[in-house]
C-alpha atoms as a PDB file:
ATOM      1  CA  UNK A   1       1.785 -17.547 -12.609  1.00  0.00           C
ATOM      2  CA  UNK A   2       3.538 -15.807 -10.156  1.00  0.00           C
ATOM      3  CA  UNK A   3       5.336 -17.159  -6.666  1.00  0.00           C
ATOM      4  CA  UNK A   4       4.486 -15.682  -3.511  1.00  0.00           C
ATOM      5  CA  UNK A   5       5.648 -16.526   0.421  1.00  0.00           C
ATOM      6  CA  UNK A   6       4.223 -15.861   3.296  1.00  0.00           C
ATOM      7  CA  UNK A   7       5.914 -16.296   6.661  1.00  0.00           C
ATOM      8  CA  UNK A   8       5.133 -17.982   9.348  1.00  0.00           C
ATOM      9  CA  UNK A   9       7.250 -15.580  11.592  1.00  0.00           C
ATOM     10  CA  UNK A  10       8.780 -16.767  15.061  1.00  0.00           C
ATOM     11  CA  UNK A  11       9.187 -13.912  17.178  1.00  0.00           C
ATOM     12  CA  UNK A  12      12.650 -14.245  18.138  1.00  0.00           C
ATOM     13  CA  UNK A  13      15.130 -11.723  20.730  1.00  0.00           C
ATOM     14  CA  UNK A  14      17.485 -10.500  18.499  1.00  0.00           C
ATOM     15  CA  UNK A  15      19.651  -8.089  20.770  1.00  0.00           C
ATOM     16  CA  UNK A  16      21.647  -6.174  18.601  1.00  0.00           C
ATOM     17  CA  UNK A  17      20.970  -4.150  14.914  1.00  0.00           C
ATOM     18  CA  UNK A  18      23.653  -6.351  13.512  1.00  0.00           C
ATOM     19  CA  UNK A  19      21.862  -9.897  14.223  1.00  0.00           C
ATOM     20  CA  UNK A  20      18.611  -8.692  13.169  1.00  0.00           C
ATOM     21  CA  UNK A  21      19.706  -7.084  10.013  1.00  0.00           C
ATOM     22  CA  UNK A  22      21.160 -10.916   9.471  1.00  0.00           C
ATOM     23  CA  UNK A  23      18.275 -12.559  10.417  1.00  0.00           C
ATOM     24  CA  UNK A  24      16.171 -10.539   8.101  1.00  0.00           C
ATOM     25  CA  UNK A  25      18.385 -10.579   4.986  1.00  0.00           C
ATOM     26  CA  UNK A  26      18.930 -14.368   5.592  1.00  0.00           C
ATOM     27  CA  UNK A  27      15.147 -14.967   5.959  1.00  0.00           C
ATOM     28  CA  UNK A  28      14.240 -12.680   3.004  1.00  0.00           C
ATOM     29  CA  UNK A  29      17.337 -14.569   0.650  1.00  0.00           C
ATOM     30  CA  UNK A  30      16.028 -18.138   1.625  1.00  0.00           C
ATOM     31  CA  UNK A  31      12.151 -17.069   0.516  1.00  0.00           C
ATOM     32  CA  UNK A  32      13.709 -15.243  -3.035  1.00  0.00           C
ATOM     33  CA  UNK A  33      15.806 -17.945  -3.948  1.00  0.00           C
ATOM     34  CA  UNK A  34      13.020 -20.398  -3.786  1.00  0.00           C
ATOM     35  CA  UNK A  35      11.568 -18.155  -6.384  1.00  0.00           C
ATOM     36  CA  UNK A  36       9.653 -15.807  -4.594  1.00  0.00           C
ATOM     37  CA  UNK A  37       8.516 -12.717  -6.272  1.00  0.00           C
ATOM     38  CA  UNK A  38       6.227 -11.262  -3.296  1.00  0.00           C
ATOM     39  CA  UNK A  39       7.231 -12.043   0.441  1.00  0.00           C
ATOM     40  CA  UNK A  40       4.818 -11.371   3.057  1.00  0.00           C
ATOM     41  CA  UNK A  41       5.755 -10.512   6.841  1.00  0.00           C
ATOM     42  CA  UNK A  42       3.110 -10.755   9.903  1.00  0.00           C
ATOM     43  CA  UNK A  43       1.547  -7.699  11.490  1.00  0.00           C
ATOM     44  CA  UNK A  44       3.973  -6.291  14.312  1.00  0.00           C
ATOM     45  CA  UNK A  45       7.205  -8.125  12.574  1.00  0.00           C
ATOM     46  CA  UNK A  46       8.859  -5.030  12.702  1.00  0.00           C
ATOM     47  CA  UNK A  47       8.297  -5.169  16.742  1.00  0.00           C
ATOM     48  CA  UNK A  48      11.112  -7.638  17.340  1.00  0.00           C
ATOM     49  CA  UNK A  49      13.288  -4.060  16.280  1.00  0.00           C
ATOM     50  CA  UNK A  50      12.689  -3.807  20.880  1.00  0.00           C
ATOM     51  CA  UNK A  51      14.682  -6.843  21.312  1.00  0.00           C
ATOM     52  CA  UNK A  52      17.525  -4.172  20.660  1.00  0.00           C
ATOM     53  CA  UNK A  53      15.950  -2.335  24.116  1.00  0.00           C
ATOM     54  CA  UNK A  54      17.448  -2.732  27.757  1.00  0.00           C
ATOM     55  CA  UNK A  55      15.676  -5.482  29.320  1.00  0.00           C
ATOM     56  CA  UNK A  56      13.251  -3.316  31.535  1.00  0.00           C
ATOM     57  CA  UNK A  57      12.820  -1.161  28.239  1.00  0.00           C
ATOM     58  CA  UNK A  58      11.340  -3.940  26.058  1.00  0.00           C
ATOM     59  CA  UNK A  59       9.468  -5.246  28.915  1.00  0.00           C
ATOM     60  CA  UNK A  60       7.257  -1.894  28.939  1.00  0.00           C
ATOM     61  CA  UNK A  61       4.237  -1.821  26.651  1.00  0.00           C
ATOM     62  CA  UNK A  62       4.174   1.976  25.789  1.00  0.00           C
ATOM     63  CA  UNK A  63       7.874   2.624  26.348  1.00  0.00           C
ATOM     64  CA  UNK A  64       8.745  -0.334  23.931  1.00  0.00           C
ATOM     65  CA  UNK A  65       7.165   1.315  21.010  1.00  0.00           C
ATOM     66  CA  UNK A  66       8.780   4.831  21.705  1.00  0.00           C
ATOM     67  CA  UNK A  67      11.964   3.934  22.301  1.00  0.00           C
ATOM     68  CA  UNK A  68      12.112   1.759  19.008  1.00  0.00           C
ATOM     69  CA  UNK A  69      10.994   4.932  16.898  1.00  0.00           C
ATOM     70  CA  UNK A  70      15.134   6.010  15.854  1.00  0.00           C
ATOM     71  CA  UNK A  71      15.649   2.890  14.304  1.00  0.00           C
ATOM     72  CA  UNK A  72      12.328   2.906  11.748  1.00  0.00           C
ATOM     73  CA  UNK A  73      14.267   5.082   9.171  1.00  0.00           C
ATOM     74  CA  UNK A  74      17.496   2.155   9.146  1.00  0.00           C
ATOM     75  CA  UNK A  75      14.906  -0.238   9.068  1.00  0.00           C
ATOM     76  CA  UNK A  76      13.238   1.045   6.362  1.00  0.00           C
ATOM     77  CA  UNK A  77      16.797   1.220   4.280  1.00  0.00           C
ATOM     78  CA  UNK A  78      17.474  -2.467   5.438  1.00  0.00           C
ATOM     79  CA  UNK A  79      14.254  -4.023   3.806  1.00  0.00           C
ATOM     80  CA  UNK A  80      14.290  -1.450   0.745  1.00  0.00           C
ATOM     81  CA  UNK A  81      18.362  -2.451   0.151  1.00  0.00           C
ATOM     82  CA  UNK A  82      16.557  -6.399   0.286  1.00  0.00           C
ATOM     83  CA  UNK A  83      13.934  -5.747  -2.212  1.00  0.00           C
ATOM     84  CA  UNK A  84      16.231  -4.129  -4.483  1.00  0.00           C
ATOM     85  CA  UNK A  85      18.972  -7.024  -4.239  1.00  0.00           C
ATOM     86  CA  UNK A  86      17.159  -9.834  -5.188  1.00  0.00           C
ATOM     87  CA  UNK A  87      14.324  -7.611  -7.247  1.00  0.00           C
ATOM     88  CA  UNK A  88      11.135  -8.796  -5.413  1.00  0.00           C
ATOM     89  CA  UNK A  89       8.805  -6.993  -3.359  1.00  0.00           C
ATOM     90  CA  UNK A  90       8.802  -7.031  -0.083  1.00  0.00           C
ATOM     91  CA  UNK A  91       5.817  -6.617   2.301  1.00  0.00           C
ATOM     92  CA  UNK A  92       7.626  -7.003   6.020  1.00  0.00           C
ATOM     93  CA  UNK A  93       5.060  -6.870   8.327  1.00  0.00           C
ATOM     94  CA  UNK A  94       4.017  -3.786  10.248  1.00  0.00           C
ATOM     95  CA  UNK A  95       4.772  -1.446  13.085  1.00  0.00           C
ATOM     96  CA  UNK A  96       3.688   1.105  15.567  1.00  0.00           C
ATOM     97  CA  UNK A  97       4.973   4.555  14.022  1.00  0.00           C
ATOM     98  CA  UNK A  98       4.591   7.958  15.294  1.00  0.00           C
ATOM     99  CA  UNK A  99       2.670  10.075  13.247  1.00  0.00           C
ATOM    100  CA  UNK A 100       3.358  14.136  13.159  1.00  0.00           C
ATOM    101  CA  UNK A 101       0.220  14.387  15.296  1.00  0.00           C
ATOM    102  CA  UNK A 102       1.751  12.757  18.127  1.00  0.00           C
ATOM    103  CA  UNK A 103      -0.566   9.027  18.038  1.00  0.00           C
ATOM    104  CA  UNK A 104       1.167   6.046  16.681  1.00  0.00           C
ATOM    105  CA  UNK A 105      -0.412   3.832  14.344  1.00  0.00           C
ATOM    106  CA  UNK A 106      -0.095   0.422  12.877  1.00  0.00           C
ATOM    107  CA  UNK A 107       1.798   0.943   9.692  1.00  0.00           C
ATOM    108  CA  UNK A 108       2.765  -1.080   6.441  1.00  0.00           C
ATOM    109  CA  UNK A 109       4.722  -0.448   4.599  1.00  0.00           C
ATOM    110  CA  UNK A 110       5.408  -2.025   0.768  1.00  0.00           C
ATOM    111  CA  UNK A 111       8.966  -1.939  -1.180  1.00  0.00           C
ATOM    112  CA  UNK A 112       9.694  -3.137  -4.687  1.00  0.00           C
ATOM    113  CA  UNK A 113      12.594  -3.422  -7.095  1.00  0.00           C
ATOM    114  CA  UNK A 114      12.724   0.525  -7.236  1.00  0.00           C
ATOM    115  CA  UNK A 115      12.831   1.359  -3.342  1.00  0.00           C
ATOM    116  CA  UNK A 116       9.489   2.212  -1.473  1.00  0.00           C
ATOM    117  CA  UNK A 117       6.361   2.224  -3.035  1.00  0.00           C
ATOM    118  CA  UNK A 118       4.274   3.794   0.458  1.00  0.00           C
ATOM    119  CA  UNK A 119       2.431   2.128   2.861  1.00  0.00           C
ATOM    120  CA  UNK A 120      -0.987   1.022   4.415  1.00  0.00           C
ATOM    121  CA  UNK A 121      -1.929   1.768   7.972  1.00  0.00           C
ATOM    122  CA  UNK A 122      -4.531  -0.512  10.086  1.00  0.00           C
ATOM    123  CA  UNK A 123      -8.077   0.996  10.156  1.00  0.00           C
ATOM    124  CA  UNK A 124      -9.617  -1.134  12.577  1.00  0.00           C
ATOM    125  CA  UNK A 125      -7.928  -1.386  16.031  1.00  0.00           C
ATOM    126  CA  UNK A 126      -8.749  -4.059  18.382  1.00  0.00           C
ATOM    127  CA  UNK A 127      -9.642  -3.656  21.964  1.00  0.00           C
ATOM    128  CA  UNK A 128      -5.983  -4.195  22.543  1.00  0.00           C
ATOM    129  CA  UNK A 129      -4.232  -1.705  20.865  1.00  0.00           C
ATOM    130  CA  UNK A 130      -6.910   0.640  21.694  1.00  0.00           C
ATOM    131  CA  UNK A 131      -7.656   0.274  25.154  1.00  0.00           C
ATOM    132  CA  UNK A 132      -4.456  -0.763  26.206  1.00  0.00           C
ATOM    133  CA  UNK A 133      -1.912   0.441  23.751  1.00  0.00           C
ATOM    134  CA  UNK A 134      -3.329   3.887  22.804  1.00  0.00           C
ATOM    135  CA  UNK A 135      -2.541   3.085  19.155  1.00  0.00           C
ATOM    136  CA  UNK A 136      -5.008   4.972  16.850  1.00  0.00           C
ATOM    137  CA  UNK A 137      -6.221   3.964  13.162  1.00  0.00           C
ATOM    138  CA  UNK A 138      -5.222   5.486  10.278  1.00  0.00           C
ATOM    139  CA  UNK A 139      -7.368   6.837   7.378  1.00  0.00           C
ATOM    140  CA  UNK A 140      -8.177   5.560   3.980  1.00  0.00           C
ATOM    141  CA  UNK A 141      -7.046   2.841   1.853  1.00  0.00           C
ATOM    142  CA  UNK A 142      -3.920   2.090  -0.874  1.00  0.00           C
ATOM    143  CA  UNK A 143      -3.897   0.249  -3.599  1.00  0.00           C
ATOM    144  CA  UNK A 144      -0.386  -0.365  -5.223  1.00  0.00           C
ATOM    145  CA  UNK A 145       0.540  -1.177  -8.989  1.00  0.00           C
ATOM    146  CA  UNK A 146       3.346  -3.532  -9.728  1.00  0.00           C
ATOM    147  CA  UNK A 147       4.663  -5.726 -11.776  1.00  0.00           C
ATOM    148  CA  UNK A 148       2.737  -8.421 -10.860  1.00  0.00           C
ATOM    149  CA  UNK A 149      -0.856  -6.863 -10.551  1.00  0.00           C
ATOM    150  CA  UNK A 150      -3.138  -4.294  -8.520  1.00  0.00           C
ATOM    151  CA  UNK A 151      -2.244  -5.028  -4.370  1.00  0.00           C
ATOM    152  CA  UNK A 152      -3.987  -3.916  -1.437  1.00  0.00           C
ATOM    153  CA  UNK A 153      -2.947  -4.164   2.381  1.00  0.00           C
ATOM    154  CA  UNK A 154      -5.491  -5.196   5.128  1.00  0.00           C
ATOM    155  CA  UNK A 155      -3.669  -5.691   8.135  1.00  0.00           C
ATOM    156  CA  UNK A 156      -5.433  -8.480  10.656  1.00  0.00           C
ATOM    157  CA  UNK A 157      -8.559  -7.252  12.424  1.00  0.00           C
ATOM    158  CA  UNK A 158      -9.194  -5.217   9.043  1.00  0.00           C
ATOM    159  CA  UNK A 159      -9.527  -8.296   6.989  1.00  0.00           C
ATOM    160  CA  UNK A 160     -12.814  -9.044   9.416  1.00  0.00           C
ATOM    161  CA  UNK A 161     -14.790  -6.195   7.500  1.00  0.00           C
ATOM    162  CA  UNK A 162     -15.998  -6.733   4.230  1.00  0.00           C
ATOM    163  CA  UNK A 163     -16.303  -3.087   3.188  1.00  0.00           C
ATOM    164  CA  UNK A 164     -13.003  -2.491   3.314  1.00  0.00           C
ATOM    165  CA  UNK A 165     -11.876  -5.767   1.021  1.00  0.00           C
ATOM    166  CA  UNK A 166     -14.790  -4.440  -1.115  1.00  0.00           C
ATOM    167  CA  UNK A 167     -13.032  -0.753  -1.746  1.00  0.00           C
ATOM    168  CA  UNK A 168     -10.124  -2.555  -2.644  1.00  0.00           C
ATOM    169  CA  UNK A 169     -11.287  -4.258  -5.035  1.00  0.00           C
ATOM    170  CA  UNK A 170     -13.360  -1.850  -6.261  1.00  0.00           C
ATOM    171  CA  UNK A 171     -10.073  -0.261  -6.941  1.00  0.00           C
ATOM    172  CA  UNK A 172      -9.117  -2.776  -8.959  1.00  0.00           C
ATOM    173  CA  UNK A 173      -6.978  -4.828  -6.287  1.00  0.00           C
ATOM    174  CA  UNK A 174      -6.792  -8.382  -7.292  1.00  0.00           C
ATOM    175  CA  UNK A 175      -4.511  -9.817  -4.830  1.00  0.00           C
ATOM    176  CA  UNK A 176      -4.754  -8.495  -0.702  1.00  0.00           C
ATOM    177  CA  UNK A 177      -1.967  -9.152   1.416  1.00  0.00           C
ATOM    178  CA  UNK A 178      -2.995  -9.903   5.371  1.00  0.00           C
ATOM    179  CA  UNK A 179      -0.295  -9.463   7.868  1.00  0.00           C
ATOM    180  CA  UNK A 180      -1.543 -10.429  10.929  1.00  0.00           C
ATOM    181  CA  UNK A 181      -1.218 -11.447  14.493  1.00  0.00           C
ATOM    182  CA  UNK A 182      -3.157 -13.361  17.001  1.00  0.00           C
ATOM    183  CA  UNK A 183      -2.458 -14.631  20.218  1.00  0.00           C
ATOM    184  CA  UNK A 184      -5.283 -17.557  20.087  1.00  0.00           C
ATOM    185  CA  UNK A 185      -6.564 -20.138  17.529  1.00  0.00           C
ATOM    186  CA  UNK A 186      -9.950 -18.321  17.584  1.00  0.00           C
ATOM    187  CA  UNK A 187      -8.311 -15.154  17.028  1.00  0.00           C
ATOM    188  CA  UNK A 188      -6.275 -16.591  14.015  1.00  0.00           C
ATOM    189  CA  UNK A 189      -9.597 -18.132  12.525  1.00  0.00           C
ATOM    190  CA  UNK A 190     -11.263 -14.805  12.911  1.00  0.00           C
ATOM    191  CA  UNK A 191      -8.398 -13.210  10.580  1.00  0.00           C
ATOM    192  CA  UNK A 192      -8.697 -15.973   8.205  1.00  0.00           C
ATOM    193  CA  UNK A 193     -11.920 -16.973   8.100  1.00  0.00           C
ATOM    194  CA  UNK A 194     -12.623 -13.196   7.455  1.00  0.00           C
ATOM    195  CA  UNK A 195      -9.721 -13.437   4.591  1.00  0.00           C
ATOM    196  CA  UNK A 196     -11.464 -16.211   2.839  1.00  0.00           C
ATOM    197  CA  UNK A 197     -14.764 -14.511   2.830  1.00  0.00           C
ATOM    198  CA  UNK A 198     -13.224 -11.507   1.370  1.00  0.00           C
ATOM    199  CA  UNK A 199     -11.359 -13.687  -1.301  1.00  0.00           C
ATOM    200  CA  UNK A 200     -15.046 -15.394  -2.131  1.00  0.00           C
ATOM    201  CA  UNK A 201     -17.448 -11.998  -2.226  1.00  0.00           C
ATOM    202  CA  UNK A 202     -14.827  -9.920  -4.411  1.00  0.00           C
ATOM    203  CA  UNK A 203     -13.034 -12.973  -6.135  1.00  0.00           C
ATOM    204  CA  UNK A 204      -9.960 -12.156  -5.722  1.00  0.00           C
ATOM    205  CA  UNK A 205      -6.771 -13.783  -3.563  1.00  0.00           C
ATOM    206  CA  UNK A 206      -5.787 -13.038   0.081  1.00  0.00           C
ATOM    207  CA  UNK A 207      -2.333 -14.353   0.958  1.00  0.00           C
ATOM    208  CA  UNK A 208      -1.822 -14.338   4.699  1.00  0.00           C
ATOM    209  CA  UNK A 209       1.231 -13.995   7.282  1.00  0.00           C
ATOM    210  CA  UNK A 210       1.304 -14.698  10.889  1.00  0.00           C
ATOM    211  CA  UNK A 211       3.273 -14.357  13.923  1.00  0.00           C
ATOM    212  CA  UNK A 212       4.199 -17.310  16.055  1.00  0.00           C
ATOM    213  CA  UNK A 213       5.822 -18.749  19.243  1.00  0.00           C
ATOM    214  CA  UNK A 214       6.376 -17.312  22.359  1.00  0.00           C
ATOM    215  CA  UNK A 215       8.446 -14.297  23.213  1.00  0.00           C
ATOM    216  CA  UNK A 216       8.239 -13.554  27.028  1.00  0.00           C
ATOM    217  CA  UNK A 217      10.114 -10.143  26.721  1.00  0.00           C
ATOM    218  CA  UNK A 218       7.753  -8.653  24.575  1.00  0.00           C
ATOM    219  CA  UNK A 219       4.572  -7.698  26.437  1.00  0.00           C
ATOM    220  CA  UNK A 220       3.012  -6.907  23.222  1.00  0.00           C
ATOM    221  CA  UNK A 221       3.874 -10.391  21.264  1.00  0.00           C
ATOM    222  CA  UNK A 222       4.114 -12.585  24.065  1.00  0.00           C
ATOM    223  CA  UNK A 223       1.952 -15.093  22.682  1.00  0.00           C
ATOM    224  CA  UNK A 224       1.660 -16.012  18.793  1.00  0.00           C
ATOM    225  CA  UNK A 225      -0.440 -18.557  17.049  1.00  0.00           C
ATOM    226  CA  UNK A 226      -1.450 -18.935  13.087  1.00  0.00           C
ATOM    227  CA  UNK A 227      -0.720 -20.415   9.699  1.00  0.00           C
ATOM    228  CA  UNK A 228       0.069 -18.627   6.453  1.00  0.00           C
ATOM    229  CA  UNK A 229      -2.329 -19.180   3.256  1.00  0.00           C
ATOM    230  CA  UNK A 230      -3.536 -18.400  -0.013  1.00  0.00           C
ATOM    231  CA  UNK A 231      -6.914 -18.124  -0.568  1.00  0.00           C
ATOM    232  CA  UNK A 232      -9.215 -17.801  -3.629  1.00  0.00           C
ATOM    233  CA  UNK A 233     -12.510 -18.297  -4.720  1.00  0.00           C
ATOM    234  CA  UNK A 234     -14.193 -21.622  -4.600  1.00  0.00           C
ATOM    235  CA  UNK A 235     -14.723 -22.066  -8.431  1.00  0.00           C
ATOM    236  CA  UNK A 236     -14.593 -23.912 -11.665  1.00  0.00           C
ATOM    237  CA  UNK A 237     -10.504 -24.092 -12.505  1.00  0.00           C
ATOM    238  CA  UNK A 238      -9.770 -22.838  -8.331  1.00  0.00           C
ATOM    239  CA  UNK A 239      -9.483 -25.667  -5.477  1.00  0.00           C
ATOM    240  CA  UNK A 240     -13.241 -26.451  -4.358  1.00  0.00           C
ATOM    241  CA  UNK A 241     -12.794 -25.292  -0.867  1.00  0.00           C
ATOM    242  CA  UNK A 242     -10.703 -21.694  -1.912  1.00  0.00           C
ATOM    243  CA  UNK A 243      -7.456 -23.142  -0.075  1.00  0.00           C
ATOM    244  CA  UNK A 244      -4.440 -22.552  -2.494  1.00  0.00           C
ATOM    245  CA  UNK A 245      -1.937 -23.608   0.026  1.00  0.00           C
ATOM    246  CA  UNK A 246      -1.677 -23.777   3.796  1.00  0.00           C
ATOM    247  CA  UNK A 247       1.441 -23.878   5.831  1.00  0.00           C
ATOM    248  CA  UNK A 248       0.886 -27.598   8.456  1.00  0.00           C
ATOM    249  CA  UNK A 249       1.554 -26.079  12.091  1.00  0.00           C
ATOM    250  CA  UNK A 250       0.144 -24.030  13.869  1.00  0.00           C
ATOM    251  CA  UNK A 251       3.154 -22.835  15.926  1.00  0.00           C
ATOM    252  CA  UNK A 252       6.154 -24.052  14.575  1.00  0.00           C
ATOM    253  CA  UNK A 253       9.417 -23.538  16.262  1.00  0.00           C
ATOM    254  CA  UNK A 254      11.209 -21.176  13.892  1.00  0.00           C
ATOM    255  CA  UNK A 255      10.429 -19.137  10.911  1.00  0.00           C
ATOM    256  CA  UNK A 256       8.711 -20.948   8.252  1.00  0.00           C
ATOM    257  CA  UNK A 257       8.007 -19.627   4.443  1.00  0.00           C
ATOM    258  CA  UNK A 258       4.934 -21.080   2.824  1.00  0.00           C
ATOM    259  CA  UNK A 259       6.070 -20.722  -0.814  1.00  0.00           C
ATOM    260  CA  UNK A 260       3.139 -21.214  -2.919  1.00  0.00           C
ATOM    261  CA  UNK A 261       1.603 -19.988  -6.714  1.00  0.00           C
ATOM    262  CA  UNK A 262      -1.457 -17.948  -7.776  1.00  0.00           C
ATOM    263  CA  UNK A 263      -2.390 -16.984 -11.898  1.00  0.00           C
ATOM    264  CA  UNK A 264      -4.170 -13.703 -11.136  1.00  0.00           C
ATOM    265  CA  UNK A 265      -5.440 -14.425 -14.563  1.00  0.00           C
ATOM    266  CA  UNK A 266      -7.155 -17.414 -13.526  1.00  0.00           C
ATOM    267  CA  UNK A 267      -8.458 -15.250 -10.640  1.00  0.00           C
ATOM    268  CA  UNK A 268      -9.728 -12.469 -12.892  1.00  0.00           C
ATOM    269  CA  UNK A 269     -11.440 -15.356 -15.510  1.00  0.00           C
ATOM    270  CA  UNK A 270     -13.488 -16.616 -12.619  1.00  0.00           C
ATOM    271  CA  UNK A 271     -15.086 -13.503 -12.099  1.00  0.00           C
ATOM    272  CA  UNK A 272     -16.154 -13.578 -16.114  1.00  0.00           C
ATOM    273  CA  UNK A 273     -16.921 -16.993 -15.898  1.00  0.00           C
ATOM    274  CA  UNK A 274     -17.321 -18.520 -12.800  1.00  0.00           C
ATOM    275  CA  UNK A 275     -20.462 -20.230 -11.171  1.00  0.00           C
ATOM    276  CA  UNK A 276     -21.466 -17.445  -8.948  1.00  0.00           C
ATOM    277  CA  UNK A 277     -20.898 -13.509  -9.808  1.00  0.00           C
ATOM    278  CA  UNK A 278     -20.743 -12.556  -5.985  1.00  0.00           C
ATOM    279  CA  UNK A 279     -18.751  -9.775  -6.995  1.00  0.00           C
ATOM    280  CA  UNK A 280     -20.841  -8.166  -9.682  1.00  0.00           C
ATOM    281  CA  UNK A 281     -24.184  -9.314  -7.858  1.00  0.00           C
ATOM    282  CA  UNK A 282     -23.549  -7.222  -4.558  1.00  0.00           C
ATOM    283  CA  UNK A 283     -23.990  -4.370  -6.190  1.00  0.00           C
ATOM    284  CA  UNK A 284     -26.465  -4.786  -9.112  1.00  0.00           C
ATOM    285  CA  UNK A 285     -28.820  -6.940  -6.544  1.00  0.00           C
ATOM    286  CA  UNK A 286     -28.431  -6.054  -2.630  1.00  0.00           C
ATOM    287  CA  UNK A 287     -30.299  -2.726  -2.659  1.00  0.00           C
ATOM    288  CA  UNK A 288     -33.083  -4.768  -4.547  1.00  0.00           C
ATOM    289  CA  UNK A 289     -33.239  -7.400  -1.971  1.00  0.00           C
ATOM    290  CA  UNK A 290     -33.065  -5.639   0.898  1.00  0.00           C
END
């Protein structure tokens, strides 16, 4: 059995290095004493890093993301320094990076126990980032061995496309980790209505993280809305609608862990056993179908 938490992450202003580092190390500390072993972080968490920006700074889409790009590396050192405290790993969210090609993309990155163990970048923008924010995708997909099983990253609009879940797990992924960040209830639904169909065709868990509240300063996370869950298959031994746990509120007014439990075992046993094999049958019967 292991413990994971997901966040339900308020977007707050923090205005200096110093009261963010201390918001994140307090945040992080509360999640691994409850027992945490995994701690999950929304898409664009690593975006309140512009609340460190002049005023008319973080207030500008595209000039928000550049001017935040000096303080990725210290970032990066603050959540690795986390994981390696309390021993967990650590999954904080995402962020627009600037790649040596001169585009930004949406990147994730994963620590452990041991310091970094690389990262995931989005592959499917939405009309957002790409009309809008001239964020580009990345290419190809990770999967990441630790101690506590085979991971994969899909961040948001990439859990909405089965074919990507389905490389994962192909892989030999048995747990995906959704960051993700909406602005609507129908956009949050998309994300995790497109989670638990992944978690049913490849039976496997998806444990999501979403932003939430308002932040007026940030034209890019202005508006937030979601809940953080675990989901599995529907199956003998697994709850009958594939909800593990799911935080109450939609938008609560602070940061909120949902601390909850998943037996990848148990996962793994319902794909030998189980009712349904979706994830053996896609293979051995579409073509013959269709």
């Amino acid at each position: 059995m292991i413990r994971l938490a997901a966040c339900q992450y308020a977007i707050e202003l923090h205005e200096t290095w110093d009261a963010y580092a201390d918001h994140l190390q307090g945040l992080c500390a509360e999640a691994a004493e409850a027992g945490a072993r995994l701690l999950l972080l929304p898409e664009y968490a690593g975006l309140v890093l512009s609340g460190q920006l002049g005023a008319e700074q973080r207030g500008d889409l595209k000039a928000s993301i550049a001017a935040i790009q000096p303080l990725i590396e210290p970032w990066k050192a603050l959540c690795e320094s986390i994981a390696r405290r309390w021993g967990i790993y650590l999954q904080p969210g995402s962020m627009p990076v600037l790649d040596s090609d001169g585009r930004y993309r949406n990147r994730a990155w994963l620590f452990g126990p041991t310091g970094v163990l690389g990262h995931q970048d989005k592959l499917m923008m939405t009309r957002f980032e790409r009309e809008q924010w001239d964020i580009d995708a990345g290419q190809g997909l990770q999967v990441f061995d630790t101690e506590l099983g085979r991971l994969g990253i899909l961040i948001c609009y990439d859990n909405e496309f089965p074919m990507l879940a389905r490389r994962l797990a192909e892989a030999g992924a048995d747990l995906i980790l959704a960051p993700s960040c909406t602005d609507t209830e129908a956009g949050y639904h998309r994300v995790r209505i497109g989670a638990q169909a992944r978690a049913l065709e490849n039976q496997i868990a998806v444990l999501q993280s979403p932003t939430v509240g308002l932040a007026p300063w940030s034209p890019a996370l202005d508006e937030n809305i979601g809940r953080a869950g675990l989901f599995v298959p529907p199956d003998h031994g697994m709850p009958g609608d594939g909800v593990v746990a799911l935080s109450e509120a939609l938008s609560p007014a602070c940061s909120q862990w949902l601390v909850c439990e998943v037996d990848l075992e148990d996962v793994r046993r319902v794909r030998r056993e189980g009712q349904v094999f979706t994830r053996r049958d896609w293979p051995e019967q579409f073509d013959r179908v269709l």
